[in-house]
C-alpha atoms as a PDB file:
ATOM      1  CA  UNK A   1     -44.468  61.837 -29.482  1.00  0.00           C
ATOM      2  CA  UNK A   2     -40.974  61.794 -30.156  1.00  0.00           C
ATOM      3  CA  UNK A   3     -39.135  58.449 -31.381  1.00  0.00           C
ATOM      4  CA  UNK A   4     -35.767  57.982 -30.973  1.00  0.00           C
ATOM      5  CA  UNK A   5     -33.793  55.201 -32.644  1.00  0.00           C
ATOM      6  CA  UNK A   6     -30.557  53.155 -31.209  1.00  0.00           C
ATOM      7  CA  UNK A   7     -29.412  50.341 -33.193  1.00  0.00           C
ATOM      8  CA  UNK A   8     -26.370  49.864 -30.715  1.00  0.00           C
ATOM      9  CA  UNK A   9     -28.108  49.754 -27.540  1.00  0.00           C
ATOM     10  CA  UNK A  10     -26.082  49.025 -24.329  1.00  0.00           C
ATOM     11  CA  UNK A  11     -26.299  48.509 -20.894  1.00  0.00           C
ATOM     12  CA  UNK A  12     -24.099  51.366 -19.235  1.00  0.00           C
ATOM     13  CA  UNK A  13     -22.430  50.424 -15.812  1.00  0.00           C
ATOM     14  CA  UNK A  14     -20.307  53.142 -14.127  1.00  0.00           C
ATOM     15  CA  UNK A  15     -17.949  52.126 -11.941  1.00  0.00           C
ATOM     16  CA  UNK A  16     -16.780  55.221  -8.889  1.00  0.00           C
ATOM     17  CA  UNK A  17     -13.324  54.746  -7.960  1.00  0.00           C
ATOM     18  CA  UNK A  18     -11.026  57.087  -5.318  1.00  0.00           C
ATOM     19  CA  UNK A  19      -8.681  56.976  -7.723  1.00  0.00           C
ATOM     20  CA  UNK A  20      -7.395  55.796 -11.407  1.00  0.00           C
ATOM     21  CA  UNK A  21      -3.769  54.394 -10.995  1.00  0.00           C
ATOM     22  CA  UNK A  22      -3.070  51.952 -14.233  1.00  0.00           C
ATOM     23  CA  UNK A  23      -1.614  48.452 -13.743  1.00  0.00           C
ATOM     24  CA  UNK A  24      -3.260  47.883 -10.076  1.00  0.00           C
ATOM     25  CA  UNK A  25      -6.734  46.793  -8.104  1.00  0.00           C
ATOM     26  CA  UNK A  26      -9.193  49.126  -7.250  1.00  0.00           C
ATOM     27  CA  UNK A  27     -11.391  49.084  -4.784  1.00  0.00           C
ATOM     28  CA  UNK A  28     -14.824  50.472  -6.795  1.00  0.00           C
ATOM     29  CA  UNK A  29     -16.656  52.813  -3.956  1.00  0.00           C
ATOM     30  CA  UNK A  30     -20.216  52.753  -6.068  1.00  0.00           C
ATOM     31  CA  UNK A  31     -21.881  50.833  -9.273  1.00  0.00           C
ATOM     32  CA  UNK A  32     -24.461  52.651 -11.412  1.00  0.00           C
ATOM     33  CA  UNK A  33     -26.390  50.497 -14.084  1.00  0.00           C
ATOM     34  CA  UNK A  34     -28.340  52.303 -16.455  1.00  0.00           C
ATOM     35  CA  UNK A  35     -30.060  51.418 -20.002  1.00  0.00           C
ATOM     36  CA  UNK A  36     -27.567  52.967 -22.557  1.00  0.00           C
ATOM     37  CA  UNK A  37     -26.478  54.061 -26.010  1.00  0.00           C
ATOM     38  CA  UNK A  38     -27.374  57.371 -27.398  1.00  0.00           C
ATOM     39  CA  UNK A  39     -31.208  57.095 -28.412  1.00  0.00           C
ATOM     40  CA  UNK A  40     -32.352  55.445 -25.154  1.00  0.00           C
ATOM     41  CA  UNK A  41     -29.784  57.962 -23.169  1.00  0.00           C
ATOM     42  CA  UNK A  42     -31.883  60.948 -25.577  1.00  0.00           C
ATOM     43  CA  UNK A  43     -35.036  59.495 -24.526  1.00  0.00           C
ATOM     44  CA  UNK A  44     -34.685  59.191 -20.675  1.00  0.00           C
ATOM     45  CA  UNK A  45     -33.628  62.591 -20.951  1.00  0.00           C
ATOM     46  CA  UNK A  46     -36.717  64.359 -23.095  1.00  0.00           C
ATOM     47  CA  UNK A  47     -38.874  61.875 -20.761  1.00  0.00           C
ATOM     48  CA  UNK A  48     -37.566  63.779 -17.835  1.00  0.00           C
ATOM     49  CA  UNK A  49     -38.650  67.293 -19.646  1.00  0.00           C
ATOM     50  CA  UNK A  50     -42.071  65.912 -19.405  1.00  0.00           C
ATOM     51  CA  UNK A  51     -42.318  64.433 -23.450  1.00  0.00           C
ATOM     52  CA  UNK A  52     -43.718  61.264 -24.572  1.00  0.00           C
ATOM     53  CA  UNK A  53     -40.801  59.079 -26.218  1.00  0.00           C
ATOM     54  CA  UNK A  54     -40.648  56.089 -27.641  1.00  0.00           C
ATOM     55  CA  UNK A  55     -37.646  54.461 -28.133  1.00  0.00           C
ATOM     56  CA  UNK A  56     -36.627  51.567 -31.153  1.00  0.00           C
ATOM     57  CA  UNK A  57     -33.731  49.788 -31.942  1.00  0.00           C
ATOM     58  CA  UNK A  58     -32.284  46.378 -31.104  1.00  0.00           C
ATOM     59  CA  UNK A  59     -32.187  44.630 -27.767  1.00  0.00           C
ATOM     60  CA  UNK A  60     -31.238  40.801 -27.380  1.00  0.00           C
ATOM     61  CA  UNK A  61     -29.605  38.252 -24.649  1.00  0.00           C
ATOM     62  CA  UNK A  62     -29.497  38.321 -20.909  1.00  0.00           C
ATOM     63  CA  UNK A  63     -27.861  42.176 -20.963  1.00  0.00           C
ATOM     64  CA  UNK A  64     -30.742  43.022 -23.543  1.00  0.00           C
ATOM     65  CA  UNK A  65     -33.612  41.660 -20.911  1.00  0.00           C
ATOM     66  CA  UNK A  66     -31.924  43.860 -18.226  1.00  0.00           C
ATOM     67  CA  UNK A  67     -31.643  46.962 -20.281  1.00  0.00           C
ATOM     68  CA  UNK A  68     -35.298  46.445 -20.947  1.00  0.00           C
ATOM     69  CA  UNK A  69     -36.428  45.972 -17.103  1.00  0.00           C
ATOM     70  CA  UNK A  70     -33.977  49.093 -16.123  1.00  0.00           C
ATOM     71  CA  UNK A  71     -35.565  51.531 -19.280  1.00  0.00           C
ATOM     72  CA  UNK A  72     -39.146  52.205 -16.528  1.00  0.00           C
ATOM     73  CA  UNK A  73     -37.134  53.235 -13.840  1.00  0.00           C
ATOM     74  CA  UNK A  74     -37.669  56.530 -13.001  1.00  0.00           C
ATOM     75  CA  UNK A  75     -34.264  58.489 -11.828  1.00  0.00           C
ATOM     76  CA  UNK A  76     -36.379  60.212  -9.041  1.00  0.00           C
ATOM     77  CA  UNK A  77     -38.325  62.735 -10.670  1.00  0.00           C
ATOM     78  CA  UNK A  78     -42.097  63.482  -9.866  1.00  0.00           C
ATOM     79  CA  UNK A  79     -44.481  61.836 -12.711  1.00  0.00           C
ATOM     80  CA  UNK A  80     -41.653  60.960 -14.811  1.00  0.00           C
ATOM     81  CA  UNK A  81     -43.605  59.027 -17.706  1.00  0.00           C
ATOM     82  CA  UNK A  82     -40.492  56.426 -19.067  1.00  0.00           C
ATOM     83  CA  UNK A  83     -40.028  56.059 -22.668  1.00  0.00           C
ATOM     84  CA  UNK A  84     -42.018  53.533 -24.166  1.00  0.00           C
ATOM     85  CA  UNK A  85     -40.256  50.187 -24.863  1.00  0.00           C
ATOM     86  CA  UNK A  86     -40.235  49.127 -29.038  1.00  0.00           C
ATOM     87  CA  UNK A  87     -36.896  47.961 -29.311  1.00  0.00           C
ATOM     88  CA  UNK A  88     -36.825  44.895 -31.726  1.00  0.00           C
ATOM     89  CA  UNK A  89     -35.992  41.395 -30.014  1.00  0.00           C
ATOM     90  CA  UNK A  90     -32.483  40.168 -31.543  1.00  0.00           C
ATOM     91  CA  UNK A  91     -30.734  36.425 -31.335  1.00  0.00           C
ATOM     92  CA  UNK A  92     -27.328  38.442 -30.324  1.00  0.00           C
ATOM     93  CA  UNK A  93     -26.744  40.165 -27.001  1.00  0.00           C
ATOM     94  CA  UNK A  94     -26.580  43.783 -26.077  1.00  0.00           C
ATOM     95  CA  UNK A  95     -23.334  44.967 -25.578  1.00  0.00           C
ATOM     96  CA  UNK A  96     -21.991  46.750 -22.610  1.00  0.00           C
ATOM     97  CA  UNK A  97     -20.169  49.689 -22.004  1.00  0.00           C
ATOM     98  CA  UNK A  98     -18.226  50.610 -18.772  1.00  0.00           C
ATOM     99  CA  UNK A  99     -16.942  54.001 -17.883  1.00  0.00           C
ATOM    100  CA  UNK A 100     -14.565  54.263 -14.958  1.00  0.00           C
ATOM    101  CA  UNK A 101     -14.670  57.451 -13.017  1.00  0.00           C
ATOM    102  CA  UNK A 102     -11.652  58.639 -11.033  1.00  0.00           C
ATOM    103  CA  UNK A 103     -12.604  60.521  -8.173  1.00  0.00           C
ATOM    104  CA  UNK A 104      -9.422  62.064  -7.420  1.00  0.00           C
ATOM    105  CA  UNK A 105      -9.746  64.221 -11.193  1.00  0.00           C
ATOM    106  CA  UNK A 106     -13.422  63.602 -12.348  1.00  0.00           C
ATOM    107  CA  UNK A 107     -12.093  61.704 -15.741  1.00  0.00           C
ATOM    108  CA  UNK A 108     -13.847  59.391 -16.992  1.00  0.00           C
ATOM    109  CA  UNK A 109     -12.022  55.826 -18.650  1.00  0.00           C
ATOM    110  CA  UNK A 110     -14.753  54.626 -21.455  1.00  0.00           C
ATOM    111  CA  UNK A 111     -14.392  50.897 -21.946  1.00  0.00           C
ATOM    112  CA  UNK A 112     -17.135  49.609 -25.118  1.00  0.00           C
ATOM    113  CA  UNK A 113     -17.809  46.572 -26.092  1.00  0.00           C
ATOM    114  CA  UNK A 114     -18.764  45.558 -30.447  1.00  0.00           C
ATOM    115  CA  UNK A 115     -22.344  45.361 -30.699  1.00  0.00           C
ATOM    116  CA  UNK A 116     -24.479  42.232 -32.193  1.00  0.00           C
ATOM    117  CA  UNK A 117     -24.548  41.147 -35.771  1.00  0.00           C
ATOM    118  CA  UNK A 118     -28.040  42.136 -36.944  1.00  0.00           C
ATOM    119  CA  UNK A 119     -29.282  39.454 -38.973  1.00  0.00           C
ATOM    120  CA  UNK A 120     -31.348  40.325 -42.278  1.00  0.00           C
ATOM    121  CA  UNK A 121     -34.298  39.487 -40.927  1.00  0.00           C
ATOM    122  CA  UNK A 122     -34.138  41.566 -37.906  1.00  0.00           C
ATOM    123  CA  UNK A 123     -33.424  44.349 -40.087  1.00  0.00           C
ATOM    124  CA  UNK A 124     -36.339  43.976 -42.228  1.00  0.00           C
ATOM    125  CA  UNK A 125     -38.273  43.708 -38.424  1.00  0.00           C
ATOM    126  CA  UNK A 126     -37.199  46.826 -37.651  1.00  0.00           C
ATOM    127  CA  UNK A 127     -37.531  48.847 -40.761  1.00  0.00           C
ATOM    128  CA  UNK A 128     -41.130  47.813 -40.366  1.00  0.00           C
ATOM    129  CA  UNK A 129     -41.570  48.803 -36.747  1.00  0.00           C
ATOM    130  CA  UNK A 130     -40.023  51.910 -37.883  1.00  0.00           C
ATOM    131  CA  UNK A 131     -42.439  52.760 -40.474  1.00  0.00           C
ATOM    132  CA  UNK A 132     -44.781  52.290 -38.056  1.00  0.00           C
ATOM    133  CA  UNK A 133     -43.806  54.418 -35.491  1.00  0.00           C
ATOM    134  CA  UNK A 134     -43.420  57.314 -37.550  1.00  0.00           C
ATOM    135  CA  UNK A 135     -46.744  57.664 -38.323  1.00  0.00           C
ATOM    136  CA  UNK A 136     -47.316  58.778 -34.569  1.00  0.00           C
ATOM    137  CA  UNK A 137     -43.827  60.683 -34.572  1.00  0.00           C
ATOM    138  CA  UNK A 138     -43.517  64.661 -34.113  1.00  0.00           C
ATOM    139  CA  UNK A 139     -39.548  64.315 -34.593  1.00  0.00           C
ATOM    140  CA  UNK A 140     -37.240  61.693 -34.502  1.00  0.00           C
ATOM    141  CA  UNK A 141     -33.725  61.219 -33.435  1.00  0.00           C
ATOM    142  CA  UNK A 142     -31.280  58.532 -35.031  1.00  0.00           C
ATOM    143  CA  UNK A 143     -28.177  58.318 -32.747  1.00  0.00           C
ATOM    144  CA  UNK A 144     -25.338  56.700 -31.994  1.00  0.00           C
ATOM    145  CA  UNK A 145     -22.806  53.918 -34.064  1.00  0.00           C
ATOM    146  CA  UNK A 146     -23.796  51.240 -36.286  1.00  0.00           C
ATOM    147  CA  UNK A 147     -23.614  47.504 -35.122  1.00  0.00           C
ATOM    148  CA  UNK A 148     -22.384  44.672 -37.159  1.00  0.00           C
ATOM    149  CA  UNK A 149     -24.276  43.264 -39.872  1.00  0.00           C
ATOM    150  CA  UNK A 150     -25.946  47.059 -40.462  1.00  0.00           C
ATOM    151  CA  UNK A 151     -24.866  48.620 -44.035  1.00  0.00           C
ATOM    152  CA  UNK A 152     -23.031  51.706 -43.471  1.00  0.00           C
ATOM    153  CA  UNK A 153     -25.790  53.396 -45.664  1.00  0.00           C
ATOM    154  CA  UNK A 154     -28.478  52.813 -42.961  1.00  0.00           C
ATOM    155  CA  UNK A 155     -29.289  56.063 -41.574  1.00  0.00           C
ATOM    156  CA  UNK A 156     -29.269  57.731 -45.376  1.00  0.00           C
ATOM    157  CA  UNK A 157     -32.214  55.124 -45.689  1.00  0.00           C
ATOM    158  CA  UNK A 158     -34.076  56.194 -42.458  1.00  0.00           C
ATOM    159  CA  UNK A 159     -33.740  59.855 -43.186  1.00  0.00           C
ATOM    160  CA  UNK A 160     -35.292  59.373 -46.418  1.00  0.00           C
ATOM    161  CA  UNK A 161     -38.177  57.525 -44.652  1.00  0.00           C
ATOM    162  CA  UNK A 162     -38.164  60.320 -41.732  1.00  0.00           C
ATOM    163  CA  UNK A 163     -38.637  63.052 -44.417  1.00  0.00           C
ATOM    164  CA  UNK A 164     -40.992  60.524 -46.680  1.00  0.00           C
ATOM    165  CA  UNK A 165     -43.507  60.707 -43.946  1.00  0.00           C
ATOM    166  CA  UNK A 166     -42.633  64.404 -43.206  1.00  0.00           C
ATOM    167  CA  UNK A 167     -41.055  64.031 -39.757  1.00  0.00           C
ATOM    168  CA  UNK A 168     -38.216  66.081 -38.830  1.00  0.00           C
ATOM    169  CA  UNK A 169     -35.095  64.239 -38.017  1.00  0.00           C
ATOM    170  CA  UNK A 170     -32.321  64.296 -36.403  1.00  0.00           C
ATOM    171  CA  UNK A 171     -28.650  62.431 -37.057  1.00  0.00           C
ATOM    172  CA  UNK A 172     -26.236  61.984 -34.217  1.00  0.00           C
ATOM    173  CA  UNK A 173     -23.495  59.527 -35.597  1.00  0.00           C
ATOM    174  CA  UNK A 174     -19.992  59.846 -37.204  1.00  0.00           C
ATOM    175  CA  UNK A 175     -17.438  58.564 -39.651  1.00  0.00           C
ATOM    176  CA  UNK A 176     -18.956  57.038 -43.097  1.00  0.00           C
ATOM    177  CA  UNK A 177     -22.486  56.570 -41.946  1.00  0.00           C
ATOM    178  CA  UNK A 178     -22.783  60.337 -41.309  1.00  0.00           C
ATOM    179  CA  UNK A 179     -20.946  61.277 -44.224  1.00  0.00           C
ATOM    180  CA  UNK A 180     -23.839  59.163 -45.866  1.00  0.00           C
ATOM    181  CA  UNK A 181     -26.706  60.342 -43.880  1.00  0.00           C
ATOM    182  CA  UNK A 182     -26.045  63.852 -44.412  1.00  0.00           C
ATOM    183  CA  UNK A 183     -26.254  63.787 -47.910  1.00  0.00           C
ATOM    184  CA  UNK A 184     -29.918  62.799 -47.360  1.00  0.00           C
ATOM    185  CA  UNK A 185     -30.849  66.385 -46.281  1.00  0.00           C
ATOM    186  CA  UNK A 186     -31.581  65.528 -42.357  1.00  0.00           C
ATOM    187  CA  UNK A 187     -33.577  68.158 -40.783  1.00  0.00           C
ATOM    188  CA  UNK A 188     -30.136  68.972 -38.174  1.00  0.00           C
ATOM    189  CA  UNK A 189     -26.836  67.294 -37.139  1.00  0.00           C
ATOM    190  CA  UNK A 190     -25.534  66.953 -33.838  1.00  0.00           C
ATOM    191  CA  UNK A 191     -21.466  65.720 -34.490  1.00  0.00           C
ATOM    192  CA  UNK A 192     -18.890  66.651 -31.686  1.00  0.00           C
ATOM    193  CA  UNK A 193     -15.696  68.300 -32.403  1.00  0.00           C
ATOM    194  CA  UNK A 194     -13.655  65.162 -33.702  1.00  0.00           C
ATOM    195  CA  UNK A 195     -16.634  63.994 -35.835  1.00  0.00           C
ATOM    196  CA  UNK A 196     -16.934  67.284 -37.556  1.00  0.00           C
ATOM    197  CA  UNK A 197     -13.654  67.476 -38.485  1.00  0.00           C
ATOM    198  CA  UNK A 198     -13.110  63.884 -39.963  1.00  0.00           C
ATOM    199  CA  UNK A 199     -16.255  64.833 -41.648  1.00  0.00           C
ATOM    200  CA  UNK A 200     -15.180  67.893 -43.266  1.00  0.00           C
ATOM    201  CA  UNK A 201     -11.095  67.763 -42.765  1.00  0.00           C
ATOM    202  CA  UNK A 202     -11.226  71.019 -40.848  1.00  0.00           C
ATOM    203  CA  UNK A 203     -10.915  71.557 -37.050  1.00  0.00           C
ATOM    204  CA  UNK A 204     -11.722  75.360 -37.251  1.00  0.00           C
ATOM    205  CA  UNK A 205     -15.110  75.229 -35.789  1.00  0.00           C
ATOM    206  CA  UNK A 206     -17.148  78.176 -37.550  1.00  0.00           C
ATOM    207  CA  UNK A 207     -15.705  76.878 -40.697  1.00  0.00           C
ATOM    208  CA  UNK A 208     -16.383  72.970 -40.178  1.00  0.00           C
ATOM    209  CA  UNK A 209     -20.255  73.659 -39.436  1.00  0.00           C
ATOM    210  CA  UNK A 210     -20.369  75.794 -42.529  1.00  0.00           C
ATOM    211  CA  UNK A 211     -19.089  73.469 -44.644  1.00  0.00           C
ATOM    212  CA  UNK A 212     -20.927  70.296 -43.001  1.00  0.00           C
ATOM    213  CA  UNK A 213     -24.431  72.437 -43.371  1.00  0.00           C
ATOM    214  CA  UNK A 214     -23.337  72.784 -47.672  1.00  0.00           C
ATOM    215  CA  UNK A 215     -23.005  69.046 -47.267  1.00  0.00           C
ATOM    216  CA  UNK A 216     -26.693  69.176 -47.410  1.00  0.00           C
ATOM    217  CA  UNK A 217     -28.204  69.293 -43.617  1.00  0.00           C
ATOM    218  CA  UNK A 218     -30.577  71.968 -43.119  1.00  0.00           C
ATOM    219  CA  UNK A 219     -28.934  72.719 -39.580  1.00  0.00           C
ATOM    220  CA  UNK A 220     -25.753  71.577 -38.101  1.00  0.00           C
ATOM    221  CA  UNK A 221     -25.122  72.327 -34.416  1.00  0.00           C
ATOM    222  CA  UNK A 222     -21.706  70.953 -33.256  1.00  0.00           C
ATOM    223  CA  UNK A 223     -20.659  69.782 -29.669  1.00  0.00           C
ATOM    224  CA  UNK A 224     -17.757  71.474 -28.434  1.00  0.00           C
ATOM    225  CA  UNK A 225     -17.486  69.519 -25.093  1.00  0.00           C
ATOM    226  CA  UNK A 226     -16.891  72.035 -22.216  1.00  0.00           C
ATOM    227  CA  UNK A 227     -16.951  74.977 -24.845  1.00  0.00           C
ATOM    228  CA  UNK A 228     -20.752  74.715 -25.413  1.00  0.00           C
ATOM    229  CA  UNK A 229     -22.221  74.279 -28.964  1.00  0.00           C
ATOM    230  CA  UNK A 230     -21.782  76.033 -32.660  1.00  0.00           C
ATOM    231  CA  UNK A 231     -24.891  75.902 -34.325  1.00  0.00           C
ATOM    232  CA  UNK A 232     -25.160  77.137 -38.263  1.00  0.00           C
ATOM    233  CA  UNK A 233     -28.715  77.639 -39.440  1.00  0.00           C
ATOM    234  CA  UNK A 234     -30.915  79.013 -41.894  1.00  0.00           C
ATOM    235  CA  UNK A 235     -31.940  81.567 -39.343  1.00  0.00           C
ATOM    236  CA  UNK A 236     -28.161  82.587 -38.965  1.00  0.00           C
ATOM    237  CA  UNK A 237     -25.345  81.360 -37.102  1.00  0.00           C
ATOM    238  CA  UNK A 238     -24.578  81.263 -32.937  1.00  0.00           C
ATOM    239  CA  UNK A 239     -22.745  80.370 -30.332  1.00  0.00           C
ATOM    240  CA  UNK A 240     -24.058  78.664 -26.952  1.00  0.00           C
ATOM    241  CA  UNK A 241     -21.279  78.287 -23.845  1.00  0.00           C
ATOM    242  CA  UNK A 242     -21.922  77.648 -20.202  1.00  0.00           C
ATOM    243  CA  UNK A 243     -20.774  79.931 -17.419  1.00  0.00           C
ATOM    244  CA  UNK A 244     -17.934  77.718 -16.725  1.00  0.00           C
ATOM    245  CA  UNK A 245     -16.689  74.265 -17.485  1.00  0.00           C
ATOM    246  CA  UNK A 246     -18.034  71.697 -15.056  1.00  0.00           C
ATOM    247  CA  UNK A 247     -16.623  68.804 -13.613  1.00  0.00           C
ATOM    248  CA  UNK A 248     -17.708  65.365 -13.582  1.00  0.00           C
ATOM    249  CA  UNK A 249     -18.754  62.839 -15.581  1.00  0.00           C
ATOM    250  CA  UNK A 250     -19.237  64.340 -18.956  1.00  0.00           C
ATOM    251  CA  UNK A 251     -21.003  60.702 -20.722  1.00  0.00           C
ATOM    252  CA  UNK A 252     -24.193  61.606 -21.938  1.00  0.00           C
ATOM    253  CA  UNK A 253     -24.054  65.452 -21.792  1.00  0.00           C
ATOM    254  CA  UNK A 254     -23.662  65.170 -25.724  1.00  0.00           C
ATOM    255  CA  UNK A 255     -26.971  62.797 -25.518  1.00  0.00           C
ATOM    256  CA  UNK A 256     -28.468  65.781 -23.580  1.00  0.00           C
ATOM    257  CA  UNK A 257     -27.115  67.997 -26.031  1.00  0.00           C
ATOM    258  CA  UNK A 258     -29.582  66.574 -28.482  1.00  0.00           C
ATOM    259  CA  UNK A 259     -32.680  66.077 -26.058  1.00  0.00           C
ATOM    260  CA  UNK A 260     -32.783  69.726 -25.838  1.00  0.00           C
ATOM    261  CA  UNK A 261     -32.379  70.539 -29.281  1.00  0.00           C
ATOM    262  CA  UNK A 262     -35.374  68.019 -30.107  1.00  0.00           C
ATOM    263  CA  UNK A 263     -37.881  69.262 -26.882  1.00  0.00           C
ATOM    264  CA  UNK A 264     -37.250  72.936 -28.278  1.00  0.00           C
ATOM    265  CA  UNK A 265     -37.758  71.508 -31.731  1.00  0.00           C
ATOM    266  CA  UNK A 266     -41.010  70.610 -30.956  1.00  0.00           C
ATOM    267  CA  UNK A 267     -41.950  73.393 -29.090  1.00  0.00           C
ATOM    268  CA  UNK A 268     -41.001  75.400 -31.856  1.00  0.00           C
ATOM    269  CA  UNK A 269     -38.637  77.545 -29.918  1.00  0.00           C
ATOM    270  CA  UNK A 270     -36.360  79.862 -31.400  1.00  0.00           C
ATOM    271  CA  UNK A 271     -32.942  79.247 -32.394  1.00  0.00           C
ATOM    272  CA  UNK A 272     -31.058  80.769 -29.416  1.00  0.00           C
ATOM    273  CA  UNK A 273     -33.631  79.501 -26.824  1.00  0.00           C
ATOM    274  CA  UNK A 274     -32.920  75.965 -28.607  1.00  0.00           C
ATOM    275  CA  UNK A 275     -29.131  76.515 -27.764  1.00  0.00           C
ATOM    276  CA  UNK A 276     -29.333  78.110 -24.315  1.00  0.00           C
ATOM    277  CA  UNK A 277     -31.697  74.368 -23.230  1.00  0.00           C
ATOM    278  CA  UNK A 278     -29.408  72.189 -24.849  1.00  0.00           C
ATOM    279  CA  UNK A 279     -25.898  73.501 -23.391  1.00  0.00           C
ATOM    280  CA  UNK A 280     -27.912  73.857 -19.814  1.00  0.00           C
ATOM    281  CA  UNK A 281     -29.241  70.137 -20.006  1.00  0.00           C
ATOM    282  CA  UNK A 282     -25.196  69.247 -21.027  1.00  0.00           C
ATOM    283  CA  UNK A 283     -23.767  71.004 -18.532  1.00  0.00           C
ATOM    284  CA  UNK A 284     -26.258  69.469 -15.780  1.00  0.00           C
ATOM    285  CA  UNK A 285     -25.262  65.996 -17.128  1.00  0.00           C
ATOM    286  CA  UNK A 286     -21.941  66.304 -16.326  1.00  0.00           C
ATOM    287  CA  UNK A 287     -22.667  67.166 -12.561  1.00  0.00           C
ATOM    288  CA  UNK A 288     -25.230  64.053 -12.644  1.00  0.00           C
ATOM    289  CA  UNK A 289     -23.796  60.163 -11.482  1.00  0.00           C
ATOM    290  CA  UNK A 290     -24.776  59.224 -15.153  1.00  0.00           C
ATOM    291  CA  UNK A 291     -25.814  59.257 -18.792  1.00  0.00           C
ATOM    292  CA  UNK A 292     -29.006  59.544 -19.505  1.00  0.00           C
ATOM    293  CA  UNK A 293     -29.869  61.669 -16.199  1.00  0.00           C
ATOM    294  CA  UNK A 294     -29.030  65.412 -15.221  1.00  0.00           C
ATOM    295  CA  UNK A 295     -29.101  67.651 -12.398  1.00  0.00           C
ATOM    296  CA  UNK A 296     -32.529  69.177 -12.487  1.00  0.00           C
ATOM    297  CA  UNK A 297     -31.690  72.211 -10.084  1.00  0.00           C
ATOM    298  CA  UNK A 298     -28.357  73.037 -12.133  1.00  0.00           C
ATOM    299  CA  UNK A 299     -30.034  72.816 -15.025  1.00  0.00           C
ATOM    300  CA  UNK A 300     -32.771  75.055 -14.265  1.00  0.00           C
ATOM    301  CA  UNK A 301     -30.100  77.480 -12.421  1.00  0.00           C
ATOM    302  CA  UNK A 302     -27.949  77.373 -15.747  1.00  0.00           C
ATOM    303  CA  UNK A 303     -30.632  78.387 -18.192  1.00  0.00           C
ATOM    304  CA  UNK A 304     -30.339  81.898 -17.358  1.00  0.00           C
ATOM    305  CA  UNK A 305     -26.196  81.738 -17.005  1.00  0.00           C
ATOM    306  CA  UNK A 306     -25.533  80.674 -20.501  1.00  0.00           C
ATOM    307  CA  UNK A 307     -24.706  82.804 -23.147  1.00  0.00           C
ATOM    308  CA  UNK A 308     -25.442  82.740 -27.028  1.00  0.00           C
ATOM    309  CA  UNK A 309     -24.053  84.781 -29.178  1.00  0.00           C
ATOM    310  CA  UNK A 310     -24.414  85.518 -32.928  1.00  0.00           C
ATOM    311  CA  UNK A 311     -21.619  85.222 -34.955  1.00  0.00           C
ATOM    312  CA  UNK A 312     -21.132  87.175 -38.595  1.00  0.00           C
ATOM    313  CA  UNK A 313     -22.085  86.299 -41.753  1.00  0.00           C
ATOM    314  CA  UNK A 314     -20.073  84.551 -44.034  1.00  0.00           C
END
């Protein structure tokens, strides 16, 4: 099983639009709702690969009830098995976010809303369901922002308990709390171009993954958007880049990005095969209507169409 962890949950709605002009009305052609943030987006996707997820976190109010009756759904794929629901019950309500797609370009507007205050209480809840669940965990996954009320030392915590109970985890988050998480020797981190360099205070990539990996993560693979991944190891360093760039709606593909790397994780795959599934899923997200979902025939057409490459030692 592999357990994923959102503490921001969302609802996602995707609003389709002809096109994007600011400062007028829109007439919005098609309306996508989907259970969001990071984890759950991680988890629809590994469920889609055929893996038993579980998926934890926070979920509260009338947005929170409808993120939890959308997460069974299955985006029409043959005995797709949903993640299984043990998000902790919260007084506040889920937030939303809402990304705007023009159809004229293929941007994407992202429009989030703040999160819930966590209350004590319901962190103590869900430190305790956590424990729980990683008992029957073969990886886990900790994604996405912090919501208010959270200490910004959070994730440090739960990678401590991930590698306490020897399960091999995964951080996907930025500013402070991954500054603070990495320290705590995660098994790999998954930041995006932006991240890594507020992180490290470079924006040369070889260099920034380098330095983020002495930071003390035992792999760092960074998300170069439409120029694939740059992944620094212990087995060496590589490379992963689609074809081509695709167009569409790129929310999610760095969700997907991680999905693969996990699924491969526990398949105990090889490095390069890791890369060459998690830049295909990516790249088939961004041709899917949204996060959370990709383009199964892409995606199977793309794993033999990207290319990894090894880069020198340092």
């Amino acid at each position: 099983m592999i357990l994923t962890v959102t503490l921001n949950t969302a609802l996602d709605i995707t609003y389709r639009t002809p096109r994007l002009v600011p400062h007028t009305t829109h007439r919005v052609s098609e309306v996508i709702e989907r259970p969001g943030g990071k984890g759950l987006n991680v988890a629809r996707v590994l469920a889609a690969l055929g893996h038993e997820t579980v998926v934890t976190g926070f979920a509260g109010g009338r947005t929170g009830d409808v993120l939890r009756e959308l997460l069974p759904l299955a985006p029409g794929i043959p005995a797709y098995a949903p993640p299984v629901d043990a998000l902790v019950p919260i007084a506040g309500a889920t937030r939303r976010t809402v990304a705007v797609v023009d159809g004229s370009t293929g941007d994407t507007t992202q429009l989030n809303e703040p999160g819930p205050v966590v209350s004590p209480a319901e962190w103590a809840a869900f430190l305790a369901r956590y424990e729980e669940l990683l008992a029957g965990a073969d990886a886990v996954a900790l994604c996405g922002s912090l919501p208010p009320g959270i200490h910004v030392g959070a994730y440090a915590d739960l990678v401590r308990g991930a590698r306490g109970a020897g399960v091999p985890v995964l951080l996907d988050t930025g500013g402070e709390p991954l500054r603070r998480g990495i320290a705590a020797r995660p098994d790999l981190v998954k930041p995006n171009a932006d991240e890594l360099a507020r992180l490290t205070g470079s924006r040369e990539p070889l260099r920034a993954t380098r330095d983020a990996r002495r930071r003390g993560a035992h792999a760092v693979v960074a998300s170069l958007g439409p120029d694939g991944v740059l992944a620094a190891t212990p087995d060496g360093v590589w490379r992963a880049c689609p074809p081509a760039p695709a167009k569409g709606n790129p929310t999610g593909a760095g969700d997907s990005v991680v999905a693969g790397l996990l699924s491969a994780l526990v398949e105990r795959l090889p490095w390069p095969d890791r890369l060459t599934r998690a830049v295909a899923l990516a790249t088939a997200t961004v041709l899917s209507p949204a996060a959370g979902e990709f383009d199964a025939g892409a995606y199977g057409e793309l794993l033999s169409r990207v290319r990894v490459t090894e880069q020198p030692p340092q």
